[in-house]
C-alpha atoms as a PDB file:
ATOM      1  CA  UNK A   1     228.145  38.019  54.369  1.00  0.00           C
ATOM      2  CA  UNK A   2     229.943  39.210  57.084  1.00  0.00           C
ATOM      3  CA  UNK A   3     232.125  37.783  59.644  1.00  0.00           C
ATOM      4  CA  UNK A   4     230.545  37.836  62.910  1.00  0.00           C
ATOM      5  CA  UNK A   5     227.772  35.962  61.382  1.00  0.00           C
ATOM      6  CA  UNK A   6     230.062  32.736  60.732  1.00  0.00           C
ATOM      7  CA  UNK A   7     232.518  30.818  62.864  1.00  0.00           C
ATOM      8  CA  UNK A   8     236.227  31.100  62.222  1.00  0.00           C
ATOM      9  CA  UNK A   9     235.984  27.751  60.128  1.00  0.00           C
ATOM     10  CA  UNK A  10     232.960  29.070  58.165  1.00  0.00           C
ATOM     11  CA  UNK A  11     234.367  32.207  57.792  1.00  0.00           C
ATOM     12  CA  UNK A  12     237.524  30.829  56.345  1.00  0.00           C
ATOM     13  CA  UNK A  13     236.094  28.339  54.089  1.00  0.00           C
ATOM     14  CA  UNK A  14     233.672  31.133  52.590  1.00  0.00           C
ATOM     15  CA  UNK A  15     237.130  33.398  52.401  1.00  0.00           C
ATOM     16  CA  UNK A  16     238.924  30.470  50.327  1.00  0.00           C
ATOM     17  CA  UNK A  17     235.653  30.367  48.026  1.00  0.00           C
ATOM     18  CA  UNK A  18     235.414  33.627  47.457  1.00  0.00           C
ATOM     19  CA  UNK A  19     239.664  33.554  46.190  1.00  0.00           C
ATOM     20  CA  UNK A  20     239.165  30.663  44.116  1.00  0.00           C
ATOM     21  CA  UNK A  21     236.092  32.698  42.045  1.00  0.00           C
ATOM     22  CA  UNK A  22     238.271  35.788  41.713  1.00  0.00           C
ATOM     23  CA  UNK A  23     241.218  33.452  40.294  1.00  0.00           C
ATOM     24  CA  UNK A  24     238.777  32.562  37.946  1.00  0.00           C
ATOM     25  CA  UNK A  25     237.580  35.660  36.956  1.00  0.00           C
ATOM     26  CA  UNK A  26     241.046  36.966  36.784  1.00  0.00           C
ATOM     27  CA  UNK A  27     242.193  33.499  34.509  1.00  0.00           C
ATOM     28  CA  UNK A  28     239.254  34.222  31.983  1.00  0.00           C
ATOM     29  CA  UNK A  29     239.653  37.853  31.627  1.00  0.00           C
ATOM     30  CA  UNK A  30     243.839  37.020  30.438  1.00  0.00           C
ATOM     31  CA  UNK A  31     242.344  33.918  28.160  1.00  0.00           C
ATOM     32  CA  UNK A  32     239.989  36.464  26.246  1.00  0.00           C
ATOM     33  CA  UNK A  33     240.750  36.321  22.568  1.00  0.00           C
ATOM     34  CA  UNK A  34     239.490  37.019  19.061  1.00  0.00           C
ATOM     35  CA  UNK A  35     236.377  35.102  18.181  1.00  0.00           C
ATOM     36  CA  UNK A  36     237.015  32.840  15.161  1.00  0.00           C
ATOM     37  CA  UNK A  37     240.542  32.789  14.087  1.00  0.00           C
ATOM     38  CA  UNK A  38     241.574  29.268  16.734  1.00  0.00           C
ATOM     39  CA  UNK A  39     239.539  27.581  14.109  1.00  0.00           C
ATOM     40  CA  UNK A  40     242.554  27.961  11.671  1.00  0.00           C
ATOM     41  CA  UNK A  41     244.313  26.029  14.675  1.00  0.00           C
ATOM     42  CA  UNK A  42     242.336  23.311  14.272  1.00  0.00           C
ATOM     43  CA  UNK A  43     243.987  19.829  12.161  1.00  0.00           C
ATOM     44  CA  UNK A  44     242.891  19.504   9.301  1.00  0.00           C
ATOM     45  CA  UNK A  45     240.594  15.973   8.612  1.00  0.00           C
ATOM     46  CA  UNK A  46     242.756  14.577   5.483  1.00  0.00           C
ATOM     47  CA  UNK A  47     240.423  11.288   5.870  1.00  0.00           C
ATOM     48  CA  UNK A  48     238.252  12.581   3.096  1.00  0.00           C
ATOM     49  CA  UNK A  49     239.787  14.171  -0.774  1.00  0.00           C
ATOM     50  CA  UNK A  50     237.995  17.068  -2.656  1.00  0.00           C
ATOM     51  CA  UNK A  51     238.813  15.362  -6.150  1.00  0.00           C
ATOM     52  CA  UNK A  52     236.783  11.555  -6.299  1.00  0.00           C
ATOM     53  CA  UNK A  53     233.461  13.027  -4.692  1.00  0.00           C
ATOM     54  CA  UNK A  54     230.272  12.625  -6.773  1.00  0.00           C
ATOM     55  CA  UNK A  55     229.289  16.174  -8.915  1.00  0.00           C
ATOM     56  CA  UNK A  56     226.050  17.638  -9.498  1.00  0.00           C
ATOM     57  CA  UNK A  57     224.482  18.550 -12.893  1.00  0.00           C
ATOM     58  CA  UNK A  58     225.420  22.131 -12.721  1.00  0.00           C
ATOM     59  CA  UNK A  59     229.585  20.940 -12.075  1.00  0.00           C
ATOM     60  CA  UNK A  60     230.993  22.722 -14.905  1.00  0.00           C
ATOM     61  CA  UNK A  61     233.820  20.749 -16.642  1.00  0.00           C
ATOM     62  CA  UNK A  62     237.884  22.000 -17.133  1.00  0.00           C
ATOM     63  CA  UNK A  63     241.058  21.037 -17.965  1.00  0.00           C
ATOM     64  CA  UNK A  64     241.926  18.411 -16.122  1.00  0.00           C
ATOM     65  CA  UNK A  65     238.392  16.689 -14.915  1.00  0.00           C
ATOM     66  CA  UNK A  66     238.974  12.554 -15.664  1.00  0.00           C
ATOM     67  CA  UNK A  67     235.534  11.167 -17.364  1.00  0.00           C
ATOM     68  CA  UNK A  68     234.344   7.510 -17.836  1.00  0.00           C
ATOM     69  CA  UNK A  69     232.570   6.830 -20.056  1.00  0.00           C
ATOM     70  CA  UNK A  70     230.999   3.623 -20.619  1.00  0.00           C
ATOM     71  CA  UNK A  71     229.207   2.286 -23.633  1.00  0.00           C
ATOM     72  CA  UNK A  72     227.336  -0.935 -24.113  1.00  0.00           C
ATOM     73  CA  UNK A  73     224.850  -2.698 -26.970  1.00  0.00           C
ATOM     74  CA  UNK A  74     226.685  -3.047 -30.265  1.00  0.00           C
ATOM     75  CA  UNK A  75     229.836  -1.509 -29.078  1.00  0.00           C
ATOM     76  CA  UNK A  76     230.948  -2.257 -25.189  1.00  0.00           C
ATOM     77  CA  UNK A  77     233.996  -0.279 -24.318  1.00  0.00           C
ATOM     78  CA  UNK A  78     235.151   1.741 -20.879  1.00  0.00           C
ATOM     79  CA  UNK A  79     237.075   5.135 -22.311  1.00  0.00           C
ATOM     80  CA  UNK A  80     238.699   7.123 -19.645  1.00  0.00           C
ATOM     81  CA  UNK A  81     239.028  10.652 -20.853  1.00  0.00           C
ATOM     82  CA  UNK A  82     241.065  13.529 -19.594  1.00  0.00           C
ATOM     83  CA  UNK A  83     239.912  17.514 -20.939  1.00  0.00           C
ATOM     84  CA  UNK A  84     243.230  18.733 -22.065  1.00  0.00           C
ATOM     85  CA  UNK A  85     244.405  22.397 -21.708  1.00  0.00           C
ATOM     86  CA  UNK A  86     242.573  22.882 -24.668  1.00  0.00           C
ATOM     87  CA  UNK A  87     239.169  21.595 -23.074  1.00  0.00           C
ATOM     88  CA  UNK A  88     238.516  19.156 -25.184  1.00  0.00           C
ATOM     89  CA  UNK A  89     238.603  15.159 -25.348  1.00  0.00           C
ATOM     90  CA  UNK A  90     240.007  12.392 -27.761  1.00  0.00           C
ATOM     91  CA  UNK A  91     237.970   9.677 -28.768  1.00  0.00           C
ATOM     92  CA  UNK A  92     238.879   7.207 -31.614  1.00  0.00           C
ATOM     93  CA  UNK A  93     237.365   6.808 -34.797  1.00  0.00           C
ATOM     94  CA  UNK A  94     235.138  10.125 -33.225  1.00  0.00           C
ATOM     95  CA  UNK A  95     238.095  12.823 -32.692  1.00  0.00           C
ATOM     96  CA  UNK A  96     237.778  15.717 -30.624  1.00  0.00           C
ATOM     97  CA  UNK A  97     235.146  17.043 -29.093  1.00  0.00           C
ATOM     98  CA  UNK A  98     235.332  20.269 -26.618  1.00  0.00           C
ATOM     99  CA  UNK A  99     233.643  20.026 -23.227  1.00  0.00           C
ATOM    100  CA  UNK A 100     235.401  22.835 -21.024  1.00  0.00           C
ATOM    101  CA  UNK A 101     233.041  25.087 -19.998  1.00  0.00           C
ATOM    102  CA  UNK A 102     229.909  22.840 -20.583  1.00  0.00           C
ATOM    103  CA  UNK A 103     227.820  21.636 -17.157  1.00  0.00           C
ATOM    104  CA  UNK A 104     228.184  18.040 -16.545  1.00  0.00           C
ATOM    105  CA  UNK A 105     224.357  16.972 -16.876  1.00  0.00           C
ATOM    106  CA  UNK A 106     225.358  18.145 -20.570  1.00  0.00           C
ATOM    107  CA  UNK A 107     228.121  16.301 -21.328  1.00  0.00           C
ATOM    108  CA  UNK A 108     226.123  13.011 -21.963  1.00  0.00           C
ATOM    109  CA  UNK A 109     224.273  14.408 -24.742  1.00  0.00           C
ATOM    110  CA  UNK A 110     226.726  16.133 -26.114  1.00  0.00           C
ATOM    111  CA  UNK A 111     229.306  12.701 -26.559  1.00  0.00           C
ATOM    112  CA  UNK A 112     226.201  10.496 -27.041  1.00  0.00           C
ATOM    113  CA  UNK A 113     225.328  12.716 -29.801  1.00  0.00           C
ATOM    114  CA  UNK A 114     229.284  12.591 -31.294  1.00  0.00           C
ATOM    115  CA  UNK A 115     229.271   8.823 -30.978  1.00  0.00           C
ATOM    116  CA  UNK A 116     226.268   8.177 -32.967  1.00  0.00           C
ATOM    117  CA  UNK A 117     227.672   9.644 -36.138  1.00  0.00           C
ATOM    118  CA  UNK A 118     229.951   6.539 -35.749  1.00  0.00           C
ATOM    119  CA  UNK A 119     227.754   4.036 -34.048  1.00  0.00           C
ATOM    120  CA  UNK A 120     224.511   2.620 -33.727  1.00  0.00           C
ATOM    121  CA  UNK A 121     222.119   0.748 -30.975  1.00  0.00           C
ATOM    122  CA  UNK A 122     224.362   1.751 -28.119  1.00  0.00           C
ATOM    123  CA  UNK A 123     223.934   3.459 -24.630  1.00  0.00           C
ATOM    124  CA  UNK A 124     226.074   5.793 -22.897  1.00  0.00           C
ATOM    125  CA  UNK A 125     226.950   6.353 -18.886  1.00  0.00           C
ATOM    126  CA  UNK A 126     229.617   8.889 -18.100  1.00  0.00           C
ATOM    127  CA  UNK A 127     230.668   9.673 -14.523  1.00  0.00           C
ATOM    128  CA  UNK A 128     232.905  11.690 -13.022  1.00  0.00           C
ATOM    129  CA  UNK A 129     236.646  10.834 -12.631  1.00  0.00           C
ATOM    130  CA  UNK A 130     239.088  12.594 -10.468  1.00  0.00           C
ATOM    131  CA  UNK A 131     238.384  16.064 -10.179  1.00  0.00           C
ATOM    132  CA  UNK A 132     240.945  18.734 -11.683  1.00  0.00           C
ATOM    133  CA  UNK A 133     243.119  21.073  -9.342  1.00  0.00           C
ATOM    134  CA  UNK A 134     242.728  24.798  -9.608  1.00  0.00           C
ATOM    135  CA  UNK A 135     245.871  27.026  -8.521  1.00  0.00           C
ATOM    136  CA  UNK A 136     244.569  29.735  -5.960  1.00  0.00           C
ATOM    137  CA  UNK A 137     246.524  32.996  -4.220  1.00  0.00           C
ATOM    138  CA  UNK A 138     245.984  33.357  -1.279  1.00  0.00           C
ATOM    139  CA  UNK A 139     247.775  37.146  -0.222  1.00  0.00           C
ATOM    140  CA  UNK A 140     247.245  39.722   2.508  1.00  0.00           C
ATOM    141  CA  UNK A 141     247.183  39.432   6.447  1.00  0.00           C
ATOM    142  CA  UNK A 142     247.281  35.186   6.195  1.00  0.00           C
ATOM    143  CA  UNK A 143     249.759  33.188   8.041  1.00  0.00           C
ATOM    144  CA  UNK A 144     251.019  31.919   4.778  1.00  0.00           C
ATOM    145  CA  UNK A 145     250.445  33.534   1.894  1.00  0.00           C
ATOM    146  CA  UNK A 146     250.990  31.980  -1.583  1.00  0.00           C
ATOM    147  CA  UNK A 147     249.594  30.085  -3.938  1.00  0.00           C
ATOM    148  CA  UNK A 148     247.835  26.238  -3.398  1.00  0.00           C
ATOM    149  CA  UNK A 149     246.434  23.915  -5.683  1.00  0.00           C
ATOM    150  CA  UNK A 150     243.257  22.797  -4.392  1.00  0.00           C
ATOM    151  CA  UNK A 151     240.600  20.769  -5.599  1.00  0.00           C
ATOM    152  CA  UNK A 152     237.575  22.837  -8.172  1.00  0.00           C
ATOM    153  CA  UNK A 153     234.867  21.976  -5.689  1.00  0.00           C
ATOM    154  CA  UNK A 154     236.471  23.949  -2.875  1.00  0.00           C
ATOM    155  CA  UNK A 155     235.681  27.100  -1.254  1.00  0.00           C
ATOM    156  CA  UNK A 156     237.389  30.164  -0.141  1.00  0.00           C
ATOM    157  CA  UNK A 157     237.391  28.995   3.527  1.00  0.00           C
ATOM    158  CA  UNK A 158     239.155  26.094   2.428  1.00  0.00           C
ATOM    159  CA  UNK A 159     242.008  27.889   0.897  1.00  0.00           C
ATOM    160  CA  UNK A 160     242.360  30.214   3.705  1.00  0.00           C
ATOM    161  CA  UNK A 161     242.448  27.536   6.257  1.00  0.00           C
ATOM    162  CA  UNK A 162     245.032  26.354   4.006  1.00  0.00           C
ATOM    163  CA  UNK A 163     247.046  29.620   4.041  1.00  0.00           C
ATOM    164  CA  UNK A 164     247.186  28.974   7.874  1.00  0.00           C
ATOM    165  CA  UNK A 165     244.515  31.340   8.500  1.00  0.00           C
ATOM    166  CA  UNK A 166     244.010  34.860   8.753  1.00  0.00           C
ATOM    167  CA  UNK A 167     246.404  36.959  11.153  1.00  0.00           C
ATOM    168  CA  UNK A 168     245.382  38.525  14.351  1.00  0.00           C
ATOM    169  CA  UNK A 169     245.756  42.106  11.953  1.00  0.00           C
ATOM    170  CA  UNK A 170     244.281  40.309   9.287  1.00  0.00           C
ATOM    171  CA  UNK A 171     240.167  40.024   9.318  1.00  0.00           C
ATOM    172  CA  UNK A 172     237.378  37.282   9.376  1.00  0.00           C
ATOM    173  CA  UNK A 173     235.057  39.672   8.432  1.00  0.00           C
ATOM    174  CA  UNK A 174     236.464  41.608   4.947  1.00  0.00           C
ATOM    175  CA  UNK A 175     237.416  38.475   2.986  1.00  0.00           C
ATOM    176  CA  UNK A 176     237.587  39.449  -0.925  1.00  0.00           C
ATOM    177  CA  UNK A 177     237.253  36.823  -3.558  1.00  0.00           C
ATOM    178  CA  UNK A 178     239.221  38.460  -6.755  1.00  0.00           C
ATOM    179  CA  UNK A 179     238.792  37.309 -10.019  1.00  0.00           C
ATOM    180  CA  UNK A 180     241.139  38.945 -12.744  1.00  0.00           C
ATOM    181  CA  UNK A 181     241.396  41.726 -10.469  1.00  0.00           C
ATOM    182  CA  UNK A 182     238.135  42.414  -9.917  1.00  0.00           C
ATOM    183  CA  UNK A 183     236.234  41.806  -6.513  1.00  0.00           C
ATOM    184  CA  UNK A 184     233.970  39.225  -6.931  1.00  0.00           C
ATOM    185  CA  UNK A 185     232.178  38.803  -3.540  1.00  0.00           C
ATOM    186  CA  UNK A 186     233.338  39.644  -0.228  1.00  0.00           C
ATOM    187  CA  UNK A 187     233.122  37.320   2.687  1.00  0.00           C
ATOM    188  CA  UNK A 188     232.352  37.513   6.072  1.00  0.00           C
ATOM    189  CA  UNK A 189     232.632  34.796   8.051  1.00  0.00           C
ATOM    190  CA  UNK A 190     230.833  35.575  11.602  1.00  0.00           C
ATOM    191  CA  UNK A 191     227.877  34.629   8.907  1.00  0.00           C
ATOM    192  CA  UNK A 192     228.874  31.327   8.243  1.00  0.00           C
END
């Protein structure tokens, strides 16, 4: 547009328009930053807990993991077992039996099948306790690196929003889950 096409009142209001979308422009190219990492800004929703949240078959039990088990026909008893650091469990009159290690749609058979060589004409329902804690490290380019005890159903993107999140050095996209050293998987979040 040019001036002589627009009185001195058009001309000016078009002028302050035009100022207002280069402020703009200008204010977004300064706000530019890296994609991903204000997530890790974000608070964290502590309305919900990792460790009283129902398990699927597969779950497989440690030391740690609470278990009720309920019993009812001849005998009716509630037992609330703990696995030890051993990984196993104490029932009386039964003794030990080791679960750590053994998927949770197993561990019904395996104390039903304990229990009868003391009992008979009973039924068995076991559920899920609190949930253990498992000690993770979280180390490299984080915001806070160190090690957090977090619940055995969470996931690496939990721990490192707990870590504070990666560094602006650090990367979302060349995560490594270690194991005894060993890479395990590597994780890249712009997937997720």
């Amino acid at each position: 547009i040019q001036r002589k096409q627009l009185s001195p009142a058009e001309w000016a209001a078009y002028r302050a328009e035009q100022e207002e979308k280069e402020k703009e422009q200008e204010a977004k190219k300064q706000k530019v930053s890296q994609f991903g990492y204000d997530i890790f800004k974000q608070p964290f929703n502590t309305s919900f807990s990792l460790t009283d949240i129902p398990v699927g078959p597969d779950y497989k039990l440690g030391p740690g993991d609470n278990l009720i088990v309920r019993l009812w026909g001849k005998i009716e008893e509630k037992l609330e077992l703990t696995v030890d650091n051993s990984g196993k469990v104490y029932i009386a009159k039964v003794g030990h039996i080791y679960l750590a290690g053994e998927k949770f749609g197993n561990v019904k058979k395996i104390i039903k099948k304990e229990l009868q060589k003391h009992y008979v004409n009973f039924e068995v329902s076991i559920t899920m306790g609190e949930l253990r804690t498992i000690k993770v490290f979280v180390l490299g380019d984080v915001q806070r690196p160190g090690g957090y005890d977090v619940s055995s159903l969470s996931t690496a993107f939990l721990a490192l929003y707990t870590a504070g999140g990666p560094k602006k050095i650090g990367s979302l996209r060349n995560i490594k889950l270690k194991r005894n050293g060993k890479t395990v998987k590597t994780i890249d979040l712009y997937q997720y």
